[in-house]
PDB file of N, CA and C in Angstrom:
ATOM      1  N   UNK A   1     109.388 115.335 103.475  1.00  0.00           N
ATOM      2  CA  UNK A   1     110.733 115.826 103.296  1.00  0.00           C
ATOM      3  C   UNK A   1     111.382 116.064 104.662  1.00  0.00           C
ATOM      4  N   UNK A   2     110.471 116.350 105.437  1.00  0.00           N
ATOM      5  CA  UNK A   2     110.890 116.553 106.768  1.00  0.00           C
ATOM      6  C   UNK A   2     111.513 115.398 107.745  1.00  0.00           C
ATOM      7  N   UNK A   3     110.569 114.146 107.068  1.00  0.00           N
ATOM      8  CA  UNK A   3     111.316 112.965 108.072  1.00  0.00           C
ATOM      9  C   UNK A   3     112.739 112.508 107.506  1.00  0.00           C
ATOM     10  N   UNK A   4     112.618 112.735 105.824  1.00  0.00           N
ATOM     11  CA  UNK A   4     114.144 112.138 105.155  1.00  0.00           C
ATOM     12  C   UNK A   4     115.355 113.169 106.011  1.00  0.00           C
ATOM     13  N   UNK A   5     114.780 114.279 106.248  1.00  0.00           N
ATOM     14  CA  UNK A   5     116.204 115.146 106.576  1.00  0.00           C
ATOM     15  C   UNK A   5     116.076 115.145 108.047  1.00  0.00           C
ATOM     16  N   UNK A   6     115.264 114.684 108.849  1.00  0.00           N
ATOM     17  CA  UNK A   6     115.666 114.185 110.109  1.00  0.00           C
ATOM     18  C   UNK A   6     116.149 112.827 109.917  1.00  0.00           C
ATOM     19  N   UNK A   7     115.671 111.687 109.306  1.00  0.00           N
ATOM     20  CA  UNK A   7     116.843 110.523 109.525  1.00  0.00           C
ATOM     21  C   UNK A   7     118.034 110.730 108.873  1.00  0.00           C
ATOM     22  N   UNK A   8     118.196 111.703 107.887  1.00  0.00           N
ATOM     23  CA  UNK A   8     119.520 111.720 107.164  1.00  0.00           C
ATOM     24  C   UNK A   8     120.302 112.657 108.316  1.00  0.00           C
ATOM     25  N   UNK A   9     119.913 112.995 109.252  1.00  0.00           N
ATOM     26  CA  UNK A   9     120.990 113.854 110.856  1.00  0.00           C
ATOM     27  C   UNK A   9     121.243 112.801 111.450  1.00  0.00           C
ATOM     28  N   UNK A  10     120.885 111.870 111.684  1.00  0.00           N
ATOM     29  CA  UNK A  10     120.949 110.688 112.219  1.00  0.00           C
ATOM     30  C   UNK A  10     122.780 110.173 112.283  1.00  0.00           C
ATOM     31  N   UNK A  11     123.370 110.289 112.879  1.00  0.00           N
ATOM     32  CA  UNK A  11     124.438 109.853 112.978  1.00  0.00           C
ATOM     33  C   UNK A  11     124.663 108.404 112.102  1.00  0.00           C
ATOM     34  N   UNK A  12     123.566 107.619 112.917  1.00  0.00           N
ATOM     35  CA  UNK A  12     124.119 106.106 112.821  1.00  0.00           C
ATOM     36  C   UNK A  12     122.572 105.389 112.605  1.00  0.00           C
ATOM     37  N   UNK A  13     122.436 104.951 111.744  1.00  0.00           N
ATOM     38  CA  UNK A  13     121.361 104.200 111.673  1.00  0.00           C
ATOM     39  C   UNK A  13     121.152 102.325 111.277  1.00  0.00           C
ATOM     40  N   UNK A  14     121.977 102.158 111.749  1.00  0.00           N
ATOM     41  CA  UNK A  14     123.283 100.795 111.980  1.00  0.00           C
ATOM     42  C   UNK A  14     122.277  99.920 112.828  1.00  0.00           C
ATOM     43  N   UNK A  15     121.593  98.993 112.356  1.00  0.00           N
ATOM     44  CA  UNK A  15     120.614  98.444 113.039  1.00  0.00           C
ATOM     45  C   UNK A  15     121.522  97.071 113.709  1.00  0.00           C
ATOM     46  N   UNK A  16     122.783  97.074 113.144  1.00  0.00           N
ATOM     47  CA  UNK A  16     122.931  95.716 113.413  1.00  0.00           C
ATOM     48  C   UNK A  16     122.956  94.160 112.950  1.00  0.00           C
ATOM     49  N   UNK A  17     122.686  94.349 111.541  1.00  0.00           N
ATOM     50  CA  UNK A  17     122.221  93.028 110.460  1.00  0.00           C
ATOM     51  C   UNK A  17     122.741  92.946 109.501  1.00  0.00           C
ATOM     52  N   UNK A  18     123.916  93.515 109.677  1.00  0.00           N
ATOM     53  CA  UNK A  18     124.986  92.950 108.587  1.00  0.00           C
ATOM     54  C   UNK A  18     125.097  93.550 107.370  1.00  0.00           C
ATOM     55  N   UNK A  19     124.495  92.325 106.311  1.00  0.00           N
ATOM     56  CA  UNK A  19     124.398  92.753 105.497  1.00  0.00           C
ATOM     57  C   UNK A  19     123.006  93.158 104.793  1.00  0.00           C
ATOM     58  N   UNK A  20     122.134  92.362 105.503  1.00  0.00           N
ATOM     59  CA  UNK A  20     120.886  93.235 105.395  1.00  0.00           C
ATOM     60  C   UNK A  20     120.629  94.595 106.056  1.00  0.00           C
ATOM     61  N   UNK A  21     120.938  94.464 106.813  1.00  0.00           N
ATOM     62  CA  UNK A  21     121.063  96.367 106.994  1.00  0.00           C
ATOM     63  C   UNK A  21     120.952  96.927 105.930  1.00  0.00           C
ATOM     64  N   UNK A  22     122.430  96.929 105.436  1.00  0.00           N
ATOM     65  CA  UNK A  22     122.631  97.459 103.871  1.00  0.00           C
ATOM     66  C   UNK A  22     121.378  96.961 103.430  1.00  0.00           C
ATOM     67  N   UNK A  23     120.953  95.927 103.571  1.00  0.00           N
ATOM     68  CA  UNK A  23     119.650  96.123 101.772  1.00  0.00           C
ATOM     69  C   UNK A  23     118.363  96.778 102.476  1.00  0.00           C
ATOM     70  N   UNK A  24     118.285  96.460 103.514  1.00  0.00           N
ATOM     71  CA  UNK A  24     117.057  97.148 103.619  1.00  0.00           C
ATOM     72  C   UNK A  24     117.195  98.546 103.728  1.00  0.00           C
ATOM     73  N   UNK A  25     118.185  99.193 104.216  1.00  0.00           N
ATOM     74  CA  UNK A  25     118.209 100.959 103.994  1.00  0.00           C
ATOM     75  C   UNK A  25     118.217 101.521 103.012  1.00  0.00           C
ATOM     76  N   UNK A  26     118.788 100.478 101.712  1.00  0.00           N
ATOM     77  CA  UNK A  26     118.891 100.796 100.176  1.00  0.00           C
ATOM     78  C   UNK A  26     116.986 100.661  99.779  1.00  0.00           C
ATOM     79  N   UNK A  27     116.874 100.154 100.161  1.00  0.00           N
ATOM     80  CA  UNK A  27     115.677  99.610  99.651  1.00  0.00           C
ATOM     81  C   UNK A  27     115.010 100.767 100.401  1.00  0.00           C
ATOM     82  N   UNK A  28     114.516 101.119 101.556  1.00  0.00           N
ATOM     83  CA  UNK A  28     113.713 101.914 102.327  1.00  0.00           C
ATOM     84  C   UNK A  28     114.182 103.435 101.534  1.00  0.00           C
ATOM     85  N   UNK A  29     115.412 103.794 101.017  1.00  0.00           N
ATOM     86  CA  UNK A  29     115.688 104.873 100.220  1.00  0.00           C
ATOM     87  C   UNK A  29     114.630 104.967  99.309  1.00  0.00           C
ATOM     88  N   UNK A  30     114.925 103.912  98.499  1.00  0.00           N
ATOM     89  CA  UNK A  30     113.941 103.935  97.130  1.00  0.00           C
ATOM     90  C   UNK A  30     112.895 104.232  97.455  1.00  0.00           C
ATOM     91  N   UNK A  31     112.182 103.443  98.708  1.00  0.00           N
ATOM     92  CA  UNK A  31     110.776 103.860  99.083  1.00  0.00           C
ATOM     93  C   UNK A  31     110.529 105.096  99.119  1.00  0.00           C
ATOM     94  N   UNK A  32     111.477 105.514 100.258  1.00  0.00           N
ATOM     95  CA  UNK A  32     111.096 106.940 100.952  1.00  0.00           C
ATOM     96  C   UNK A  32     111.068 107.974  99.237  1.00  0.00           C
ATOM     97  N   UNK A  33     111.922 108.029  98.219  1.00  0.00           N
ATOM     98  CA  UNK A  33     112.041 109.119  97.172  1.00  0.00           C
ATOM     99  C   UNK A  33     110.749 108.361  96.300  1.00  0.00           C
ATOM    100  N   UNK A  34     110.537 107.450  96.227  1.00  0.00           N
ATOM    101  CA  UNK A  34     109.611 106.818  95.256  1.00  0.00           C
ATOM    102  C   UNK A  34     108.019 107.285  96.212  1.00  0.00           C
ATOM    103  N   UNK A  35     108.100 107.261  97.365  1.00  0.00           N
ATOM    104  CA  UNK A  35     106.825 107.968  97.826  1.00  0.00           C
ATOM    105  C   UNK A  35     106.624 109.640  97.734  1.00  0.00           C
ATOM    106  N   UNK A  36     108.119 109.869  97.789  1.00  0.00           N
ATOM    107  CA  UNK A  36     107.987 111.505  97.781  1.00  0.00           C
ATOM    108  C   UNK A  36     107.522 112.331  96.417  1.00  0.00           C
ATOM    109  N   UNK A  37     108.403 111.156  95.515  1.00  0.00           N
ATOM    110  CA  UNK A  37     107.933 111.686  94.249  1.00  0.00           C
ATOM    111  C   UNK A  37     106.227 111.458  93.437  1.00  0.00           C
ATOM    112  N   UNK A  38     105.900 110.252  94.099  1.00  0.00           N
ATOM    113  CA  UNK A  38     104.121 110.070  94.124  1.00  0.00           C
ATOM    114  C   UNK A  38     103.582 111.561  94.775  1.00  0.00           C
ATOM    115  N   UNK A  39     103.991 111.569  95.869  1.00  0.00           N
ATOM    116  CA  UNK A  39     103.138 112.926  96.418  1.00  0.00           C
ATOM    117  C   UNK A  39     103.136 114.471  95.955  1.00  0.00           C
ATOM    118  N   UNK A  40     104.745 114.268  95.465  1.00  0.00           N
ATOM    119  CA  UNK A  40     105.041 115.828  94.841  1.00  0.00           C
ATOM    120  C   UNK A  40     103.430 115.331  93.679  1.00  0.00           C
ATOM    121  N   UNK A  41     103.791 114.306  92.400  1.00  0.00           N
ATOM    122  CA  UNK A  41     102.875 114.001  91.525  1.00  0.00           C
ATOM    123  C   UNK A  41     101.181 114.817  92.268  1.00  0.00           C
ATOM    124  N   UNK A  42     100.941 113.956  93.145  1.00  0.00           N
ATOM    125  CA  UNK A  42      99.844 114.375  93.568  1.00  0.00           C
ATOM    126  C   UNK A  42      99.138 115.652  93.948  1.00  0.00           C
ATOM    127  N   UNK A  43     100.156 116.295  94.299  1.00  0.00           N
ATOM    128  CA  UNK A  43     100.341 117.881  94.902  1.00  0.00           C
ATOM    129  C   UNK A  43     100.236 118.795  93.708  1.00  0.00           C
ATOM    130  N   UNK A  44     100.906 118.636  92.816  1.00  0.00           N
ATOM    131  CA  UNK A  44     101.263 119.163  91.667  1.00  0.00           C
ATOM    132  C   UNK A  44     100.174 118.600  90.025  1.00  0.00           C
ATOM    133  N   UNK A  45      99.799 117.201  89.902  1.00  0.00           N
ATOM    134  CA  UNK A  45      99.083 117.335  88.942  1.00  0.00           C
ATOM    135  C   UNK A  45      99.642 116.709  87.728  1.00  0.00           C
ATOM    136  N   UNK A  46     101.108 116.629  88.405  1.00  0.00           N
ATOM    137  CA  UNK A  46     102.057 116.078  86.729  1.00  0.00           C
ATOM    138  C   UNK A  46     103.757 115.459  87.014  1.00  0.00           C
ATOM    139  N   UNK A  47     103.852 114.551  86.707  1.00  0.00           N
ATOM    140  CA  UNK A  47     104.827 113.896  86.700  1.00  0.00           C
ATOM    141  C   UNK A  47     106.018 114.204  87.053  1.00  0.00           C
ATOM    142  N   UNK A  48     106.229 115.142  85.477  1.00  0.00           N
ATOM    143  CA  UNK A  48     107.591 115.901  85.213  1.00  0.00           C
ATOM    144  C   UNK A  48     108.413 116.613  86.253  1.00  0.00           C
ATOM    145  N   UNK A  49     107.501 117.788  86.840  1.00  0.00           N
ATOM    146  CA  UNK A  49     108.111 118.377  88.210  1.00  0.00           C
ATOM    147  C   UNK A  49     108.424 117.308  89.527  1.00  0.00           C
ATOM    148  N   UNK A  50     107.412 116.854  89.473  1.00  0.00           N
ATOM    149  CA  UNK A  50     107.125 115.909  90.799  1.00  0.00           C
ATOM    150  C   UNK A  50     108.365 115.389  91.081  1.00  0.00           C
ATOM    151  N   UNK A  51     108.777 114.426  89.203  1.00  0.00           N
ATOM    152  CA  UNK A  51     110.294 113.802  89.517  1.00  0.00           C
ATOM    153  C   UNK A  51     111.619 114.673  89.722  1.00  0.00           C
ATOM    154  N   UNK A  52     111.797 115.900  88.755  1.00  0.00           N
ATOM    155  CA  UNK A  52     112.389 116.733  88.919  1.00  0.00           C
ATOM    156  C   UNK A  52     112.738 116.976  90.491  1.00  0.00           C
ATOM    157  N   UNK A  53     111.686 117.515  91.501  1.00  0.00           N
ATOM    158  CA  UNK A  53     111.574 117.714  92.709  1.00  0.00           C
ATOM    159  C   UNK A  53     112.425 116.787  93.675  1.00  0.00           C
ATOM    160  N   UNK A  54     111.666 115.247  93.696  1.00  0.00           N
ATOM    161  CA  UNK A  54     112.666 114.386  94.042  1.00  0.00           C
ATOM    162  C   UNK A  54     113.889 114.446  93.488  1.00  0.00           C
ATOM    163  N   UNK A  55     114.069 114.457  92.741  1.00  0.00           N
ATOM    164  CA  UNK A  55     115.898 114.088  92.577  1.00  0.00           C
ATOM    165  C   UNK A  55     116.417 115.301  92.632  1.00  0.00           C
ATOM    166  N   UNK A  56     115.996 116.466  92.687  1.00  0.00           N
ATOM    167  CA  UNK A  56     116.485 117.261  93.613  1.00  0.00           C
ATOM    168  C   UNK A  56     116.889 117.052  94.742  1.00  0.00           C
ATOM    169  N   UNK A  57     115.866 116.749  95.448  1.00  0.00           N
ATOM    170  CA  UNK A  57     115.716 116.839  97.323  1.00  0.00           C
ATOM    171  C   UNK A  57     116.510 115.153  97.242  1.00  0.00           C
ATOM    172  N   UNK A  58     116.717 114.520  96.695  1.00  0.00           N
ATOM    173  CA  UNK A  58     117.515 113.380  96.860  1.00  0.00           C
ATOM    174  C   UNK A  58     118.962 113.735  96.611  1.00  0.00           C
ATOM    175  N   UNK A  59     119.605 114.550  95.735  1.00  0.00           N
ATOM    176  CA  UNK A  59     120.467 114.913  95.581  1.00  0.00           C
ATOM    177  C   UNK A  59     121.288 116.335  97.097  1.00  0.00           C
ATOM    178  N   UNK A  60     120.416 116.927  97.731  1.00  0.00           N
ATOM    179  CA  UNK A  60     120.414 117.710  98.299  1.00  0.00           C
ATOM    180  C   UNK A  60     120.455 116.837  99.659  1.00  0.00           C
ATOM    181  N   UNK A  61     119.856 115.972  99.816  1.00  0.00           N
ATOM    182  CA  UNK A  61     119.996 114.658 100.558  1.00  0.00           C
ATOM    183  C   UNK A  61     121.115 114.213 101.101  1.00  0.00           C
ATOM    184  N   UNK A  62     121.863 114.097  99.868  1.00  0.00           N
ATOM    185  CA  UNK A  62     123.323 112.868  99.763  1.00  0.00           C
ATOM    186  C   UNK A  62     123.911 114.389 100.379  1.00  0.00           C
ATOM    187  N   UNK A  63     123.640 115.922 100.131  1.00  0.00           N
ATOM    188  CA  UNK A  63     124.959 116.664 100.240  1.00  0.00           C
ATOM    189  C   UNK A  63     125.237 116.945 101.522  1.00  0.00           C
ATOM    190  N   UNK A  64     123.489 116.664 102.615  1.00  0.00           N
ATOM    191  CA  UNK A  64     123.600 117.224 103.833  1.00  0.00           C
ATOM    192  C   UNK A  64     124.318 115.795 104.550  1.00  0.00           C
ATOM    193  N   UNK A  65     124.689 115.047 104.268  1.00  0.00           N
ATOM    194  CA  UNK A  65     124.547 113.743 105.159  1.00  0.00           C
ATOM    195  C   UNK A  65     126.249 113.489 104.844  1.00  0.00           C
ATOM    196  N   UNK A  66     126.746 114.678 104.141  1.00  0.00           N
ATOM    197  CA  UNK A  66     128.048 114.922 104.338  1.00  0.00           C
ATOM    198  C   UNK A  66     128.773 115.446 105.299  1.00  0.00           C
ATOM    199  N   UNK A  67     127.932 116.364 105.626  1.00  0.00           N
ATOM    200  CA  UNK A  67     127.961 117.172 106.981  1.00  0.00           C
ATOM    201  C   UNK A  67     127.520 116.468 108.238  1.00  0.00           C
ATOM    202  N   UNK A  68     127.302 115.722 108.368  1.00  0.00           N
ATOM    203  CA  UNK A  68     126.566 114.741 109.593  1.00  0.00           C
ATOM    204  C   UNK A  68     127.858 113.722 109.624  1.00  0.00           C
ATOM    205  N   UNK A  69     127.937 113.773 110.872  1.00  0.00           N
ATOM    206  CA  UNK A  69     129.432 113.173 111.721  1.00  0.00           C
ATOM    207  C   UNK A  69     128.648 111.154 111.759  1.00  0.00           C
ATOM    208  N   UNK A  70     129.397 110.394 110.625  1.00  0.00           N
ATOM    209  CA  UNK A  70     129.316 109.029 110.504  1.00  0.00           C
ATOM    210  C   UNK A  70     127.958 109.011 109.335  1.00  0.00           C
ATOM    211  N   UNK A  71     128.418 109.520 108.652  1.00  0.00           N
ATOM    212  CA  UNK A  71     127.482 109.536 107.265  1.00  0.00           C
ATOM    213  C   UNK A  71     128.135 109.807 106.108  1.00  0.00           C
ATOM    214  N   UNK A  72     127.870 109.512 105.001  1.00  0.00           N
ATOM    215  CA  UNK A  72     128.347 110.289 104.172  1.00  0.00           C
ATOM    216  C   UNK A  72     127.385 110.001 102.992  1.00  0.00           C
ATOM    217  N   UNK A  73     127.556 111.043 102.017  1.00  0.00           N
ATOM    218  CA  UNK A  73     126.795 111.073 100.727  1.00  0.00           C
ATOM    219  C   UNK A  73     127.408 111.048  99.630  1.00  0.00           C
ATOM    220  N   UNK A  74     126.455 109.611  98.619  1.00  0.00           N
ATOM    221  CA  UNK A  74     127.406 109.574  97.643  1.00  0.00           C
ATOM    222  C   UNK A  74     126.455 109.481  96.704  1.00  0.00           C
ATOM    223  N   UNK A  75     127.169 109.758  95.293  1.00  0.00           N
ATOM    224  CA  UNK A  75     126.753 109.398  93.989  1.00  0.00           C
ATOM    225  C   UNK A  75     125.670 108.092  93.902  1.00  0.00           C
ATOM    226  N   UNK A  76     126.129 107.418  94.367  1.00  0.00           N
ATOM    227  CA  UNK A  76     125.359 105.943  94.230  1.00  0.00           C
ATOM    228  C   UNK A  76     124.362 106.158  94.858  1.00  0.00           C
ATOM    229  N   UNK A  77     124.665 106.760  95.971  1.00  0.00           N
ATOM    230  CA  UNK A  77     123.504 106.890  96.988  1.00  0.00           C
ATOM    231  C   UNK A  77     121.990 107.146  95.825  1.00  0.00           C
ATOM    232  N   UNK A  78     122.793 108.401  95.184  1.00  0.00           N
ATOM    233  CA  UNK A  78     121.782 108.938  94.765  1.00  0.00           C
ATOM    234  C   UNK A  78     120.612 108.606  93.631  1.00  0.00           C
ATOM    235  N   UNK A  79     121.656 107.814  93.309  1.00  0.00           N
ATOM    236  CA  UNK A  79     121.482 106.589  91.895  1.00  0.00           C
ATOM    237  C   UNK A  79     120.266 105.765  91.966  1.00  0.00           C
ATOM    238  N   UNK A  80     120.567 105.297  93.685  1.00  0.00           N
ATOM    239  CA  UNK A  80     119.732 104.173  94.391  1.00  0.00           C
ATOM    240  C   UNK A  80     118.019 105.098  94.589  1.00  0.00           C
ATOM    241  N   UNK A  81     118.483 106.508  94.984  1.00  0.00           N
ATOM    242  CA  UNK A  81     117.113 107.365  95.075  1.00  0.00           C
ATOM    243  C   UNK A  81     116.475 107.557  94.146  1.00  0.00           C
ATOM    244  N   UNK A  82     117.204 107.650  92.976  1.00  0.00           N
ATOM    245  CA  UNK A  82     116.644 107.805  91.324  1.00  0.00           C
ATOM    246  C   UNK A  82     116.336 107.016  91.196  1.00  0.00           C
ATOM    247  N   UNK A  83     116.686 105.415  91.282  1.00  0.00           N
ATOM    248  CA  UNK A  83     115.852 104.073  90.840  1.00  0.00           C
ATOM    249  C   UNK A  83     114.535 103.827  91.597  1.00  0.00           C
ATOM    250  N   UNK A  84     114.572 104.444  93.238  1.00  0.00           N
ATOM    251  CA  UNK A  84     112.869 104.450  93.448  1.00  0.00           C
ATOM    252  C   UNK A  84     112.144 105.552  93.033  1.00  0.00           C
ATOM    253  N   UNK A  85     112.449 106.301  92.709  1.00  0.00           N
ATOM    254  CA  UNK A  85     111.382 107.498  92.083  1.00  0.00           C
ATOM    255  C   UNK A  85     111.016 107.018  90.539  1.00  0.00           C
ATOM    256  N   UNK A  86     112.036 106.622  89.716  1.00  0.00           N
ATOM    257  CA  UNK A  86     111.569 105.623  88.737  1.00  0.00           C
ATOM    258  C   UNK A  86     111.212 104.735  88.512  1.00  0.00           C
ATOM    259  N   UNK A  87     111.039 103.845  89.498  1.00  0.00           N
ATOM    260  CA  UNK A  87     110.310 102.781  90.068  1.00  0.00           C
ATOM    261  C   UNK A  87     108.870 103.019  90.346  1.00  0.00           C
ATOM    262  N   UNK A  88     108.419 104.165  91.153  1.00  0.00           N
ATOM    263  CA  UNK A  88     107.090 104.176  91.503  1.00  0.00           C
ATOM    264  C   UNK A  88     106.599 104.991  90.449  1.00  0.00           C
ATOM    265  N   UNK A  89     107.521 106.310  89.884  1.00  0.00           N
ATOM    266  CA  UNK A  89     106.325 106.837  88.856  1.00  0.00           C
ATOM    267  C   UNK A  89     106.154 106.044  87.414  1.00  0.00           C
ATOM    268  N   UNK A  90     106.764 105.029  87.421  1.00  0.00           N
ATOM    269  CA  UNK A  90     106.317 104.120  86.264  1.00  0.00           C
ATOM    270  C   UNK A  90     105.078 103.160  86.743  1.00  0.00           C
ATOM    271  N   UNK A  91     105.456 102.765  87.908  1.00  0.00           N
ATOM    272  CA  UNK A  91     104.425 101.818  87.655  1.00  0.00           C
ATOM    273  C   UNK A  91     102.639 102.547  88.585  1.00  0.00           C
ATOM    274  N   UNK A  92     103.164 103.512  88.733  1.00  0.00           N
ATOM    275  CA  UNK A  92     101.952 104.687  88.895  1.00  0.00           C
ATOM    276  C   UNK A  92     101.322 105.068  87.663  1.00  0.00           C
ATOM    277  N   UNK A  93     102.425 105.503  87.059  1.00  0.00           N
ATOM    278  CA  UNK A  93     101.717 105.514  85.301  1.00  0.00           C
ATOM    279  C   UNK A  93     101.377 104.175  84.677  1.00  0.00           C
ATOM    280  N   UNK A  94     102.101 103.468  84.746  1.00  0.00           N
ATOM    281  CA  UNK A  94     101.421 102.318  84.135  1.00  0.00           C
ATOM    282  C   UNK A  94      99.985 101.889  85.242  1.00  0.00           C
ATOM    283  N   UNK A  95      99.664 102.041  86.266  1.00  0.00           N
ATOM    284  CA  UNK A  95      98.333 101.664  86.725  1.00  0.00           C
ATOM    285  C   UNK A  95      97.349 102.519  86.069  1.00  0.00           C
ATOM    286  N   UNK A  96      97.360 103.906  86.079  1.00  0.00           N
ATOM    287  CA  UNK A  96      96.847 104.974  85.344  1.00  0.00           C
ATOM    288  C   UNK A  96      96.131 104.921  83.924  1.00  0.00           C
ATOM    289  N   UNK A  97      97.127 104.281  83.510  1.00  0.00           N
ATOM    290  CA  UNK A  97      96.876 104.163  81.943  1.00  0.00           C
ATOM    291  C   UNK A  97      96.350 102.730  82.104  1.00  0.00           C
ATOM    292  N   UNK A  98      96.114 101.546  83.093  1.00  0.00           N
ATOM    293  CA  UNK A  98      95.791 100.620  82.772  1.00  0.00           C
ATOM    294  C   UNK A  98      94.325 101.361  82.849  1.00  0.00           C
ATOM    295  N   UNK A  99      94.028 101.459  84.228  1.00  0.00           N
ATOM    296  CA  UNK A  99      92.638 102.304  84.826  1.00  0.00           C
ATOM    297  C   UNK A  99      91.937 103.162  83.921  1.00  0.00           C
ATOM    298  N   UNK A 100      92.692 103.504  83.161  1.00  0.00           N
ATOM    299  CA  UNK A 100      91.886 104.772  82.033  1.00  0.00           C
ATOM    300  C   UNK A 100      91.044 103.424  80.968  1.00  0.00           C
ATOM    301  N   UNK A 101      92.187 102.870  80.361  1.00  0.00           N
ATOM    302  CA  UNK A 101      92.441 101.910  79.446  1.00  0.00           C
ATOM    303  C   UNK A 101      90.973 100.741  79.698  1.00  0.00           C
ATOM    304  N   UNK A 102      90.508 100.733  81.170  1.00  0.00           N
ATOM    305  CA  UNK A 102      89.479  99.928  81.718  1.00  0.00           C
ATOM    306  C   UNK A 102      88.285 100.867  81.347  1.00  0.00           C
ATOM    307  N   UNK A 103      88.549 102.047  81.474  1.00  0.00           N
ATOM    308  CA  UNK A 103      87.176 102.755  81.482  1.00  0.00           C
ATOM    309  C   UNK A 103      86.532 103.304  80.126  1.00  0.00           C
ATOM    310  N   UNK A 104      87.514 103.165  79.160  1.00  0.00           N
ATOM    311  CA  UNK A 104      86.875 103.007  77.943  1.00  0.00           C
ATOM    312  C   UNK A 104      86.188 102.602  77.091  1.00  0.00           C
TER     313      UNK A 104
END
């Protein structure tokens, strides 16, 4: 949580690539909340909070990066953070249940 809210101070994170820029920062979003929400999982024992947690701190995310001079936080943003946290705890659960599903 600590590195998302140091790159989200980040003024400018403008690599230079156009329009991949854009996809890969969209994409590295998803990562970064789709890993956070694996670990809350892990920390915690159970899903439910874990995701809860993330889209919290993803939402809390978009609000600080309002305040940061050449940033801003939006709805979509957040949308994009919700699709990797639902992204990884599905297919975390679906490995889970395959893995159980093997050991029977």
């Amino acid at each position: 949580m600590a590195v998302i809210f140091f790159l989200s101070a980040q003024p400018s994170l403008d690599s230079g690539l156009g329009d991949w820029d854009l996809i890969l920062r969209k994409l590295a979003h998803m990562a970064e909340f789709g890993l956070l929400a694996l670990l809350w999982w892990r920390a915690l024992g159970s899903p439910g909070p874990a995701v809860a947690l993330a889209l919290v701190y993803a939402a809390s995310d978009e609000w600080h990066q309002t305040f940061v001079t050449g940033r801003h936080g939006t709805p979509t943003d957040w949308v994009i953070d919700a699709a990797g946290v639902a992204v990884a705890i599905s297919l975390a659960a679906w490995r889970l249940r395959a893995s159980r599903a093997r050991w029977r």
